[in-house]
C-alpha atoms as a PDB file:
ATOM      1  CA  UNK A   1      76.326  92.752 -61.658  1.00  0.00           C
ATOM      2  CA  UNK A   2      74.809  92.798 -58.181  1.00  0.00           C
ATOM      3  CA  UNK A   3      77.411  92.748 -54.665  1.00  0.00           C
ATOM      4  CA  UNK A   4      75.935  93.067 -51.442  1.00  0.00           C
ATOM      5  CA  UNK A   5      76.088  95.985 -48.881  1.00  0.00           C
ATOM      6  CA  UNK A   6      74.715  95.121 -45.515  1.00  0.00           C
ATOM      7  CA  UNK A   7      70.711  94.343 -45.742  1.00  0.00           C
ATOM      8  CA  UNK A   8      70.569  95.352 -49.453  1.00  0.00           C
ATOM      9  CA  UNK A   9      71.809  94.374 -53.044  1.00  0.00           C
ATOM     10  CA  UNK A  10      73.105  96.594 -54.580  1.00  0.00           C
ATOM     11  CA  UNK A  11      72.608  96.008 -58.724  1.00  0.00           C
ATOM     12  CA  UNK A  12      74.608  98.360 -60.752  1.00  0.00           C
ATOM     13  CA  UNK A  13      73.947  98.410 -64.572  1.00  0.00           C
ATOM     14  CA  UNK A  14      75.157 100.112 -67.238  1.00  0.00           C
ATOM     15  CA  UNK A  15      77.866 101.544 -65.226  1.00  0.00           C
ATOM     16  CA  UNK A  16      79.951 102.562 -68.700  1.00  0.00           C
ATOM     17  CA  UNK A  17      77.051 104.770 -69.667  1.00  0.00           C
ATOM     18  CA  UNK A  18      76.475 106.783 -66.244  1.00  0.00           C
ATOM     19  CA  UNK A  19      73.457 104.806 -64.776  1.00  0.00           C
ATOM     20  CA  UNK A  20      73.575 105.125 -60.977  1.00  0.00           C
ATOM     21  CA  UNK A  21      73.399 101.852 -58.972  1.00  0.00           C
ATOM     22  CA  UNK A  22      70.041 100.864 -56.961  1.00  0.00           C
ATOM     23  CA  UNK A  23      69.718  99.217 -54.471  1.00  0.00           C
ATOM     24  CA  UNK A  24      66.981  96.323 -53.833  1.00  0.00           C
ATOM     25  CA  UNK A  25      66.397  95.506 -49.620  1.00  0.00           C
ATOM     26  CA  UNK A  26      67.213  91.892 -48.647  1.00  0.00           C
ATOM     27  CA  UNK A  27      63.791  91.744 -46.825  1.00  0.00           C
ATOM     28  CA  UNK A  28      61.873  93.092 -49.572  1.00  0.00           C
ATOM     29  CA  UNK A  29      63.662  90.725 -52.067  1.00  0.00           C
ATOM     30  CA  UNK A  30      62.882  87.820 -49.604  1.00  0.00           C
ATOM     31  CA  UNK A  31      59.105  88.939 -49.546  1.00  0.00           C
ATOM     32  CA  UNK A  32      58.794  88.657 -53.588  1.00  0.00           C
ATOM     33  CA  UNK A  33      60.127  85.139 -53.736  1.00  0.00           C
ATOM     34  CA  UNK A  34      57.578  83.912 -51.171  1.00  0.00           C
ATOM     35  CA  UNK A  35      54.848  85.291 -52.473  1.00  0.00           C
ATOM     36  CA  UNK A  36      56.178  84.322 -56.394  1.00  0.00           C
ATOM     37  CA  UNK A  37      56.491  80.686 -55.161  1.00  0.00           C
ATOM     38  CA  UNK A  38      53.520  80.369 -52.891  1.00  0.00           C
ATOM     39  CA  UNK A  39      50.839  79.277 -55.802  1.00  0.00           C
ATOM     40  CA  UNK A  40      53.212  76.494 -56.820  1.00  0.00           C
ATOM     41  CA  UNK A  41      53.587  75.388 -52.728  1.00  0.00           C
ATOM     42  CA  UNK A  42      49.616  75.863 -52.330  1.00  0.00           C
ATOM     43  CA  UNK A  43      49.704  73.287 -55.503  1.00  0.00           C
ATOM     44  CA  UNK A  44      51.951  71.129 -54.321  1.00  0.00           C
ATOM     45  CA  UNK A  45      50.294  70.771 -50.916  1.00  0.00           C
ATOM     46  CA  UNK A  46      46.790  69.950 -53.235  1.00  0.00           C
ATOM     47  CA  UNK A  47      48.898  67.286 -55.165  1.00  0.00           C
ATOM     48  CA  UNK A  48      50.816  65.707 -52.373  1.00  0.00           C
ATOM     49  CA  UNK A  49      46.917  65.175 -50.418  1.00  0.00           C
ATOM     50  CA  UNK A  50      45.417  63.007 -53.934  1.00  0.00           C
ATOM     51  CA  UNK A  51      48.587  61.233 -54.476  1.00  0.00           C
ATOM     52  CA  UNK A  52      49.012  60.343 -50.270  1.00  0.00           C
ATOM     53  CA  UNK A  53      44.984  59.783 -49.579  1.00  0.00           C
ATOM     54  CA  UNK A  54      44.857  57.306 -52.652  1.00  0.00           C
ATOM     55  CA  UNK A  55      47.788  55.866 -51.353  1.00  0.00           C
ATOM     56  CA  UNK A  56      45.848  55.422 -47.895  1.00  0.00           C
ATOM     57  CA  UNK A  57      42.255  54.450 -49.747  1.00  0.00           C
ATOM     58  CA  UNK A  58      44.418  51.683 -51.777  1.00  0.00           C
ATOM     59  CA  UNK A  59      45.873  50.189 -48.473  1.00  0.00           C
ATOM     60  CA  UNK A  60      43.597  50.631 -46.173  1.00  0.00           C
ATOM     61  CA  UNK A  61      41.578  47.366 -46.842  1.00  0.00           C
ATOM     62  CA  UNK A  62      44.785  45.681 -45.904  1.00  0.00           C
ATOM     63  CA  UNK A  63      45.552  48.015 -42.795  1.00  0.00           C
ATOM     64  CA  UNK A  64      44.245  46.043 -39.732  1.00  0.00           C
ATOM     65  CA  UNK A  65      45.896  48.094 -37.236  1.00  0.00           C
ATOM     66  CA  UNK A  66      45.852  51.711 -39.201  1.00  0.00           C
ATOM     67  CA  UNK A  67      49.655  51.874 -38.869  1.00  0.00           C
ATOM     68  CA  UNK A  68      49.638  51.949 -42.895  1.00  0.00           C
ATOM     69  CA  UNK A  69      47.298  54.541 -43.343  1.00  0.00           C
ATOM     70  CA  UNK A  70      49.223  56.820 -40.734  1.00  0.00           C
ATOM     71  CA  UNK A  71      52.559  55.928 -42.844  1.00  0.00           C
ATOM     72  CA  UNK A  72      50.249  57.847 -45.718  1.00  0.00           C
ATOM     73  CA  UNK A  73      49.401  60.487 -43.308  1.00  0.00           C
ATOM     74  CA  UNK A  74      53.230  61.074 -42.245  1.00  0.00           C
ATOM     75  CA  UNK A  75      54.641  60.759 -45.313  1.00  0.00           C
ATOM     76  CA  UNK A  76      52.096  63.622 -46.716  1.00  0.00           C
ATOM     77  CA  UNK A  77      52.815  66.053 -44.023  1.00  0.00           C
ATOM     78  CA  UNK A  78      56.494  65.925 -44.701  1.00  0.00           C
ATOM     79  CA  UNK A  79      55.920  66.337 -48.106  1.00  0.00           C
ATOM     80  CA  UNK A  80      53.914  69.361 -47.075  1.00  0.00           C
ATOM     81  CA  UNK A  81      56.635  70.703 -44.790  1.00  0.00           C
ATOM     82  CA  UNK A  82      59.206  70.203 -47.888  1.00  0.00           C
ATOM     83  CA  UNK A  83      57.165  72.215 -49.994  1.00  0.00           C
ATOM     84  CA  UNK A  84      57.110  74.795 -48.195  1.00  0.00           C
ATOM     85  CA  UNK A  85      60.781  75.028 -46.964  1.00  0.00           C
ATOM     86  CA  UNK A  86      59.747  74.102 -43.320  1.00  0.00           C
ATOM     87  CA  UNK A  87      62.807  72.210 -41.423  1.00  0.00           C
ATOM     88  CA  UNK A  88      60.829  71.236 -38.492  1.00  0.00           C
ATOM     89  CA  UNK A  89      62.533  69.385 -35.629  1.00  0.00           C
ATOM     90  CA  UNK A  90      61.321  67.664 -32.695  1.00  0.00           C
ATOM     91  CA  UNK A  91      62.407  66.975 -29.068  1.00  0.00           C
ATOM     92  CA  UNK A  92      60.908  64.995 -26.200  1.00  0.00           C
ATOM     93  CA  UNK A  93      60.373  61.758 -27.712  1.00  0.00           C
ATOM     94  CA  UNK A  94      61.526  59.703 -24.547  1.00  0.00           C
ATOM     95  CA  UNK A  95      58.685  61.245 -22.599  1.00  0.00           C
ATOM     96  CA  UNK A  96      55.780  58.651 -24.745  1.00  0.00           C
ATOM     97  CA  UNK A  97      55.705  54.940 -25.486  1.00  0.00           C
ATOM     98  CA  UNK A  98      54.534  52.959 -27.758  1.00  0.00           C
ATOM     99  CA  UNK A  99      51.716  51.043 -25.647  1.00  0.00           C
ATOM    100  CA  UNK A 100      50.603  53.834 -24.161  1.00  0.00           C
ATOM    101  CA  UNK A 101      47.155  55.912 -24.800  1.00  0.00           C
ATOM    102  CA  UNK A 102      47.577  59.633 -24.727  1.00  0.00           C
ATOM    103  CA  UNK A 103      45.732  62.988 -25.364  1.00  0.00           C
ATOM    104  CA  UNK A 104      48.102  65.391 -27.218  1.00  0.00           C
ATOM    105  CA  UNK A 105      47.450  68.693 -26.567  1.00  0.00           C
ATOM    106  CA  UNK A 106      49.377  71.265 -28.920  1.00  0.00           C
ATOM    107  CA  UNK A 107      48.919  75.036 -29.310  1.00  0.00           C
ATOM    108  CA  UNK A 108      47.817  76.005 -32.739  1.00  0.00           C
ATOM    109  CA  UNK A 109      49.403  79.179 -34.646  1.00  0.00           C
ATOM    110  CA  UNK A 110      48.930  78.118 -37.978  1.00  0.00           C
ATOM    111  CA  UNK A 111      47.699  75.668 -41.024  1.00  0.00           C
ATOM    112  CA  UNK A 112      50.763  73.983 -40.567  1.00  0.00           C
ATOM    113  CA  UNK A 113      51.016  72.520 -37.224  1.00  0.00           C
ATOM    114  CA  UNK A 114      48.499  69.603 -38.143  1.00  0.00           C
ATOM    115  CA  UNK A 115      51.669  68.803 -40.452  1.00  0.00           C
ATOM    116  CA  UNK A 116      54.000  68.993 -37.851  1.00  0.00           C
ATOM    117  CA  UNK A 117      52.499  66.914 -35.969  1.00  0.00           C
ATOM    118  CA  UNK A 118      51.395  63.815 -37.988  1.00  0.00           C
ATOM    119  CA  UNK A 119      54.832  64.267 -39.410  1.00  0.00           C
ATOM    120  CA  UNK A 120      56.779  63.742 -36.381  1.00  0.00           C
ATOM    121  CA  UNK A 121      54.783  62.522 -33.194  1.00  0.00           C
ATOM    122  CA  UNK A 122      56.185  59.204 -32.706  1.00  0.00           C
ATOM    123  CA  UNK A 123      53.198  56.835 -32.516  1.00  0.00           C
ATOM    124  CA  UNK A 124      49.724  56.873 -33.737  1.00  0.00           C
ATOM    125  CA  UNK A 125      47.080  58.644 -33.074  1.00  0.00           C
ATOM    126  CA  UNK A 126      43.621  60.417 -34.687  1.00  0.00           C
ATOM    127  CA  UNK A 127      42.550  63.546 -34.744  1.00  0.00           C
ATOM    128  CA  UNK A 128      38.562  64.856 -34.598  1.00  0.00           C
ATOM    129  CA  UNK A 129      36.953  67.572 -36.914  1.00  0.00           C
ATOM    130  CA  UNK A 130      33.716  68.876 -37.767  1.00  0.00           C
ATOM    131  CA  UNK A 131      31.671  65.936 -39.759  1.00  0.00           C
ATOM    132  CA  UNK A 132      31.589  68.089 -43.280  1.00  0.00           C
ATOM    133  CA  UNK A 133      35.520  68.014 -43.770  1.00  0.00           C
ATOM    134  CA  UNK A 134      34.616  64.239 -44.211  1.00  0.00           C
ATOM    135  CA  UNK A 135      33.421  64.827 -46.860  1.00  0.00           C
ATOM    136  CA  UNK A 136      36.047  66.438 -49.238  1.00  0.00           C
ATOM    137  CA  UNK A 137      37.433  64.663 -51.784  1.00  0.00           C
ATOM    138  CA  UNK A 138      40.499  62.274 -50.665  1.00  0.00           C
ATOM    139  CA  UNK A 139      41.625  64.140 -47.674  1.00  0.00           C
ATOM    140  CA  UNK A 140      37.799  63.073 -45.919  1.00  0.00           C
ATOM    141  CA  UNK A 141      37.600  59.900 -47.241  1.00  0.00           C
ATOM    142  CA  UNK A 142      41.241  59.036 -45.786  1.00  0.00           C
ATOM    143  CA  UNK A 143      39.961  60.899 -42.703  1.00  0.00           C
ATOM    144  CA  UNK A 144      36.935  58.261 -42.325  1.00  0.00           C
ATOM    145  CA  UNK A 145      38.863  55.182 -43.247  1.00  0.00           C
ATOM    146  CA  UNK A 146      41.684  56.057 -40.937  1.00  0.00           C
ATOM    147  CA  UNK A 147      39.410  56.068 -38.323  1.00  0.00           C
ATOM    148  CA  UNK A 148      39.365  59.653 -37.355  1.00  0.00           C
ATOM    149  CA  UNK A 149      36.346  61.146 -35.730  1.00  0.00           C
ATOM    150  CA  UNK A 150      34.094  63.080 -36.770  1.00  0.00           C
ATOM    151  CA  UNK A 151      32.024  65.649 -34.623  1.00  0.00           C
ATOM    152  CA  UNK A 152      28.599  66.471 -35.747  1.00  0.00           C
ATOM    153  CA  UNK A 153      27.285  70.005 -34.900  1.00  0.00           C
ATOM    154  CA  UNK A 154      24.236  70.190 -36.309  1.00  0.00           C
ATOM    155  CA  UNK A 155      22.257  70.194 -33.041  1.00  0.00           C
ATOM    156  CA  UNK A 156      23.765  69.923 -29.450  1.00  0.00           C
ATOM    157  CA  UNK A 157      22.510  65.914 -29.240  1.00  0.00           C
ATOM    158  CA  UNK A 158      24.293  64.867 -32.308  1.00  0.00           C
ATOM    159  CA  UNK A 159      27.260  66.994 -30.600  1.00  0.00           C
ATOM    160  CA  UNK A 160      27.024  64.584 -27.655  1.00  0.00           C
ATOM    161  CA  UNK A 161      26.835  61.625 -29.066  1.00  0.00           C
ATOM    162  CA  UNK A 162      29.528  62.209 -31.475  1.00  0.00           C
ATOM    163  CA  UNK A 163      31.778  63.168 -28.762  1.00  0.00           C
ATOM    164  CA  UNK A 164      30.750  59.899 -26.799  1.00  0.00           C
ATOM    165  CA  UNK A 165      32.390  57.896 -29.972  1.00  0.00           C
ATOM    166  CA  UNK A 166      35.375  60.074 -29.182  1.00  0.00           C
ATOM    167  CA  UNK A 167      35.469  59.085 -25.392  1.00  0.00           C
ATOM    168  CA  UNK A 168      34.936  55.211 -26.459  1.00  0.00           C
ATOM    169  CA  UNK A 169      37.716  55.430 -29.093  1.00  0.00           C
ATOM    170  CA  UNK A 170      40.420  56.920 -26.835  1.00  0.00           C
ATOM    171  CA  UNK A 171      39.449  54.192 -24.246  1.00  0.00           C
ATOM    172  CA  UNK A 172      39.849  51.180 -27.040  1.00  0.00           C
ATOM    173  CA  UNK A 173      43.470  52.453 -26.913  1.00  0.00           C
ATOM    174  CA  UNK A 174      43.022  55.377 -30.072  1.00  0.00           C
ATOM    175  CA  UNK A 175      45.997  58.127 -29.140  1.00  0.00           C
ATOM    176  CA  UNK A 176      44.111  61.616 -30.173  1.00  0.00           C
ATOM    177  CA  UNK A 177      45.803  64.994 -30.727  1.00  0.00           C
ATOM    178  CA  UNK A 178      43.657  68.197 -30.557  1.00  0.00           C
ATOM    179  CA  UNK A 179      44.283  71.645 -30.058  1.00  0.00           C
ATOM    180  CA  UNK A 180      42.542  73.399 -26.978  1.00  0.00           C
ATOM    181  CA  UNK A 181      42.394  76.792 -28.280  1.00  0.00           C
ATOM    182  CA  UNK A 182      40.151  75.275 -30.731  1.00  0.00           C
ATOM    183  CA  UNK A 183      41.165  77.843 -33.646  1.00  0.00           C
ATOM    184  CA  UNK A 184      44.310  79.515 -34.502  1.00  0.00           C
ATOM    185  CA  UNK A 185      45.983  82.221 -33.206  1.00  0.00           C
ATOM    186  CA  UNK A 186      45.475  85.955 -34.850  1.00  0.00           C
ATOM    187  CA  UNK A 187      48.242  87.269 -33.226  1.00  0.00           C
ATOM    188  CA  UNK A 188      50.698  84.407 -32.128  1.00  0.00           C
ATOM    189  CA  UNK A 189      49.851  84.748 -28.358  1.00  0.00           C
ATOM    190  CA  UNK A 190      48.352  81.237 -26.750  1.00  0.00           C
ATOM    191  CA  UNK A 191      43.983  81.779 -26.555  1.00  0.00           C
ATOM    192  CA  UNK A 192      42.180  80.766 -23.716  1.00  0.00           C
ATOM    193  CA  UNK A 193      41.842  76.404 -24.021  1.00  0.00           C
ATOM    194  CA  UNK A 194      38.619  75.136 -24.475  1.00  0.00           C
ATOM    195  CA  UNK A 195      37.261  72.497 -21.443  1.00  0.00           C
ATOM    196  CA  UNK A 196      35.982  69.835 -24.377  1.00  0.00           C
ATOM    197  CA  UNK A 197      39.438  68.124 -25.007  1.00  0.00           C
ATOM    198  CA  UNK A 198      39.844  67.596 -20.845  1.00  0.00           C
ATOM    199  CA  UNK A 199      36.650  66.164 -20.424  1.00  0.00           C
ATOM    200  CA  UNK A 200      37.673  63.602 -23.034  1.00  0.00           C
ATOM    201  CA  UNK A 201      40.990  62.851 -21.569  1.00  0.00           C
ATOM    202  CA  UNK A 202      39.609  62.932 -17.858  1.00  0.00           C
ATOM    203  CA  UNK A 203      36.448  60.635 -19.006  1.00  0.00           C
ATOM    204  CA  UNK A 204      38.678  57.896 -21.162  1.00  0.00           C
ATOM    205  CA  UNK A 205      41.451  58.005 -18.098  1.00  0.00           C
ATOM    206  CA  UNK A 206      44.430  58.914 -20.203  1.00  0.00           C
ATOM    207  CA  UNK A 207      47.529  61.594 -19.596  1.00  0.00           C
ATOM    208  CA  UNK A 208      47.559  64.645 -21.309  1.00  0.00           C
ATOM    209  CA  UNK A 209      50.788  65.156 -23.442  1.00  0.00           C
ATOM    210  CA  UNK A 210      51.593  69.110 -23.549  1.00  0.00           C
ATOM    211  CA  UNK A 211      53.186  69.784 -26.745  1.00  0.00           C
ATOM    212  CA  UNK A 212      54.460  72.866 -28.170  1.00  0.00           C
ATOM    213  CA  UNK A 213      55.203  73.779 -31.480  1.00  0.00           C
ATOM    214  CA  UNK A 214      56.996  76.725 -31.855  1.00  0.00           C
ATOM    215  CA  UNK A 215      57.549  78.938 -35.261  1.00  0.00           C
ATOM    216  CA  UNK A 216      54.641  77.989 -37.170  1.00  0.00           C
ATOM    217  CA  UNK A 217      53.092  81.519 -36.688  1.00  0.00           C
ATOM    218  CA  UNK A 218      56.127  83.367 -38.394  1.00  0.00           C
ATOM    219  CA  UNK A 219      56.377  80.886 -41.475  1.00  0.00           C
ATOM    220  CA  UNK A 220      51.985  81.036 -41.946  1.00  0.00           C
ATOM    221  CA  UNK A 221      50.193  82.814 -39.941  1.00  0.00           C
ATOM    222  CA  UNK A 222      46.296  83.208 -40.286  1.00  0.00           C
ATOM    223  CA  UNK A 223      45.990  86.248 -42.095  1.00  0.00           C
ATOM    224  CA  UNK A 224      47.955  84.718 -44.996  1.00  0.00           C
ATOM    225  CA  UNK A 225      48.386  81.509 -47.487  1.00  0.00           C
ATOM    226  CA  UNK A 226      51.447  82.801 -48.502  1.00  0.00           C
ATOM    227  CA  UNK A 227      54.103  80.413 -46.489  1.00  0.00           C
ATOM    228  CA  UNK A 228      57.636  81.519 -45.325  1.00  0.00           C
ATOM    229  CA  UNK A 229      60.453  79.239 -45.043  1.00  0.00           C
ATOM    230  CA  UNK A 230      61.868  78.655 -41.418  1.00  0.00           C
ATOM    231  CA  UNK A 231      62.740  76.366 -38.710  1.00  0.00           C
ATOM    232  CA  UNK A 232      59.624  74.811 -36.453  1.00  0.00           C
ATOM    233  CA  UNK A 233      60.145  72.964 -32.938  1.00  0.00           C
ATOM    234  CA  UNK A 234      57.844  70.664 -32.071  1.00  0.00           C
ATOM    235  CA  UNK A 235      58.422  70.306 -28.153  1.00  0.00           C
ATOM    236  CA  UNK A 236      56.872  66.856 -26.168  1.00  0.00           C
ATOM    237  CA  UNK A 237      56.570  67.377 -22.679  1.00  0.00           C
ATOM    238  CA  UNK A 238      55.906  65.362 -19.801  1.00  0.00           C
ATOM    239  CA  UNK A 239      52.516  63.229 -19.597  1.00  0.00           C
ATOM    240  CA  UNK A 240      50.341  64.666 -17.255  1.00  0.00           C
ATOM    241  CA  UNK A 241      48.058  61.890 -15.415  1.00  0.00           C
ATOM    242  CA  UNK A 242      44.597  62.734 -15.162  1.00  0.00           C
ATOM    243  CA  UNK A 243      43.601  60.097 -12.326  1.00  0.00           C
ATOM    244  CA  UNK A 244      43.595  63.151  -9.714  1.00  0.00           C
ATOM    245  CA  UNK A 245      41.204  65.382 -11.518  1.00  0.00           C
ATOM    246  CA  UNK A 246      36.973  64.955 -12.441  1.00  0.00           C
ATOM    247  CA  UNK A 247      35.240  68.012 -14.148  1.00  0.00           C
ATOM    248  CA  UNK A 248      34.996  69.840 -10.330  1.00  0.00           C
ATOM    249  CA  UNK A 249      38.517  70.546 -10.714  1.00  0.00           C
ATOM    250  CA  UNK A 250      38.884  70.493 -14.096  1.00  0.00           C
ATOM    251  CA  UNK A 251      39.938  74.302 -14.401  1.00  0.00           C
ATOM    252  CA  UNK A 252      43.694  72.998 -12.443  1.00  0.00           C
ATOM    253  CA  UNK A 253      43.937  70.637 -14.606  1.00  0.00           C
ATOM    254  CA  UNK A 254      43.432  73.224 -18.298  1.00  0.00           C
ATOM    255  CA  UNK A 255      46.396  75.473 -15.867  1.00  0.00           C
ATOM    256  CA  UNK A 256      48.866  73.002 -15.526  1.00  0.00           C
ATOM    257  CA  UNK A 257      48.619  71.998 -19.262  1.00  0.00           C
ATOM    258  CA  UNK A 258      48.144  75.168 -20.293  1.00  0.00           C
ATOM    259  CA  UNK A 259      51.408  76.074 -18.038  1.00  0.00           C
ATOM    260  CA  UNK A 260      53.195  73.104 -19.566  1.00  0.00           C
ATOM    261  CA  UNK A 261      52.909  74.063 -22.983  1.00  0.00           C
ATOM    262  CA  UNK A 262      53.336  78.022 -22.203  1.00  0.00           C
ATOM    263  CA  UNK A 263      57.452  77.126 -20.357  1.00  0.00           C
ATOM    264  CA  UNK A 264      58.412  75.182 -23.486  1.00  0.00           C
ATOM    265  CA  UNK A 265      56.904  77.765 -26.131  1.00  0.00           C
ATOM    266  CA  UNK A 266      59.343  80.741 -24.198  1.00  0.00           C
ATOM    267  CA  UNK A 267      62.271  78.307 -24.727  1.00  0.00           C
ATOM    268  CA  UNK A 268      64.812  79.426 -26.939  1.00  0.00           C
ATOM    269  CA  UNK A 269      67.788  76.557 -28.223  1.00  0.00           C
ATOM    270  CA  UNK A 270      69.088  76.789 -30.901  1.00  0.00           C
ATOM    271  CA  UNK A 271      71.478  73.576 -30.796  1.00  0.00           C
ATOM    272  CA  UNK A 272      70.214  70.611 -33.303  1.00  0.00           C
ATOM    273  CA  UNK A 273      72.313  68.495 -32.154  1.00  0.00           C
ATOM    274  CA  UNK A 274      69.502  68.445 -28.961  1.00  0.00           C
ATOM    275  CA  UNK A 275      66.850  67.811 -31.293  1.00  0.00           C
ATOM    276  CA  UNK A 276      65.770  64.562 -32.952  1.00  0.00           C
ATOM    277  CA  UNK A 277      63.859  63.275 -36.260  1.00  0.00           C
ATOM    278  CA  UNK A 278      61.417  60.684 -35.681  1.00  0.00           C
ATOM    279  CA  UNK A 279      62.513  58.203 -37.699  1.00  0.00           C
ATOM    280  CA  UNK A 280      60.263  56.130 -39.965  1.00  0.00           C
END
């Protein structure tokens, strides 16, 4: 029989022939199931991409607009999320509309803020990535029917030119969500943004949409595929207009995002009644 006692379980067997009671921490206990049911939420997150991208593949010769295939997309990051015992929640959806072309910039902490964010960003939008994640098996192949872009690294030309397609795309009315620090986080603290996703967003003539997403790093953080269960806030802030700045004063423009996403990340509420699903 097991009866709690502060942080710790306390299990007491075989009481009637004088075995002493142990006691097993709460934290420690905690630590075992995540790591006992990470393989199955690693192979869940596997099966939920092949059933979701065939899904997309299947539709998308039907999908003039793309809104389908991002349906697929949405629907396989919440899956994802479920998995994994992430309740993520989201706030600011008044601050974007529908018919309007944005840059979302988002910090990035861990493998699962790409799922927060196709999950529950209210509109469409694409993402970019390096050409060769094309290529993988159903999650590429949605990624290059979806219309995603890919960026091609292989010399600094091919770099341009693929990043030109990105400028055009955005213009043509293609919402795009990147992260600025370009890789994740190794300690949870926001890295120094990268000038690559500005240029874009300055060169197209779009706002910049700050978002935060807060609690990823605690629930999977780099150094780990072993995911946590936990709350995540996915923050929208206000669009920031980029008609005022050119690459001379690009630099204000990377500290007012940056500065943006850095007051919302230090919020703290814990109220879900201020929070709102997107709903499908």
């Amino acid at each position: 029989m097991a009866a709690p006692d502060g942080d710790a379980l306390i299990i007491k067997t075989g009481a009637a022939h004088g075995v002493r009671p142990y006691k097993i921490d709460v934290k420690t206990l905690k630590t075992i199931l995540v790591y006992c049911w990470a393989p199955f939420a690693n192979l869940l997150w596997y099966a939920h991409t092949v059933v979701m991208a065939t899904l997309s593949l299947l539709l998308w010769p039907f999908d003039q607009t793309g809104a389908m295939q991002h349906w697929c997309a949405r629907w396989w990051c919440r899956l994802v999320a479920w998995s994994i015992f992430a309740r993520i929640r989201v706030r600011g959806t008044e601050n974007v509309r529908a018919d309007k072309t944005y840059v979302y910039m988002a910090n990035h902490s861990s493998l699962i803020d790409t799922p927060a964010l196709f999950a529950y960003l209210p509109f469409q939008f694409r993402i970019m990535a390096k050409k060769e994640l094309f290529y993988i098996p159903f999650m590429g192949w949605h990624l290059w029917t979806a219309g995603n872009f890919p960026i091609d690294r292989s010399d600094p030309r091919k770099t341009a030119k693929s990043l030109r397609n990105v400028i055009e795309g955005v213009r043509a009315g293609k919402s795009l969500a990147v992260f600025p620090e370009g890789t994740r986080t190794p300690n949870g603290n926001l890295q120094e943004f990268k000038h690559g996703a500005f240029k874009i967003a300055v060169r197209a003539g779009v706002p910049i949409v700050p978002v935060s997403i807060r609690g990823t790093f605690e629930l999977l953080p780099k150094t780990t595929l072993a995911p946590r269960p936990g709350k995540v806030d996915v923050i929208i802030g206000v669009p920031i207009e980029t008609s005022e700045y050119s690459e001379r004063n690009l630099s204000e423009l990377i500290a007012r995002t940056r500065a943006a996403i850095e007051a919302n990340l230090g919020m703290h509420n814990n109220d879900p009644s201020e929070s709102r699903r997107v709903k499908v």
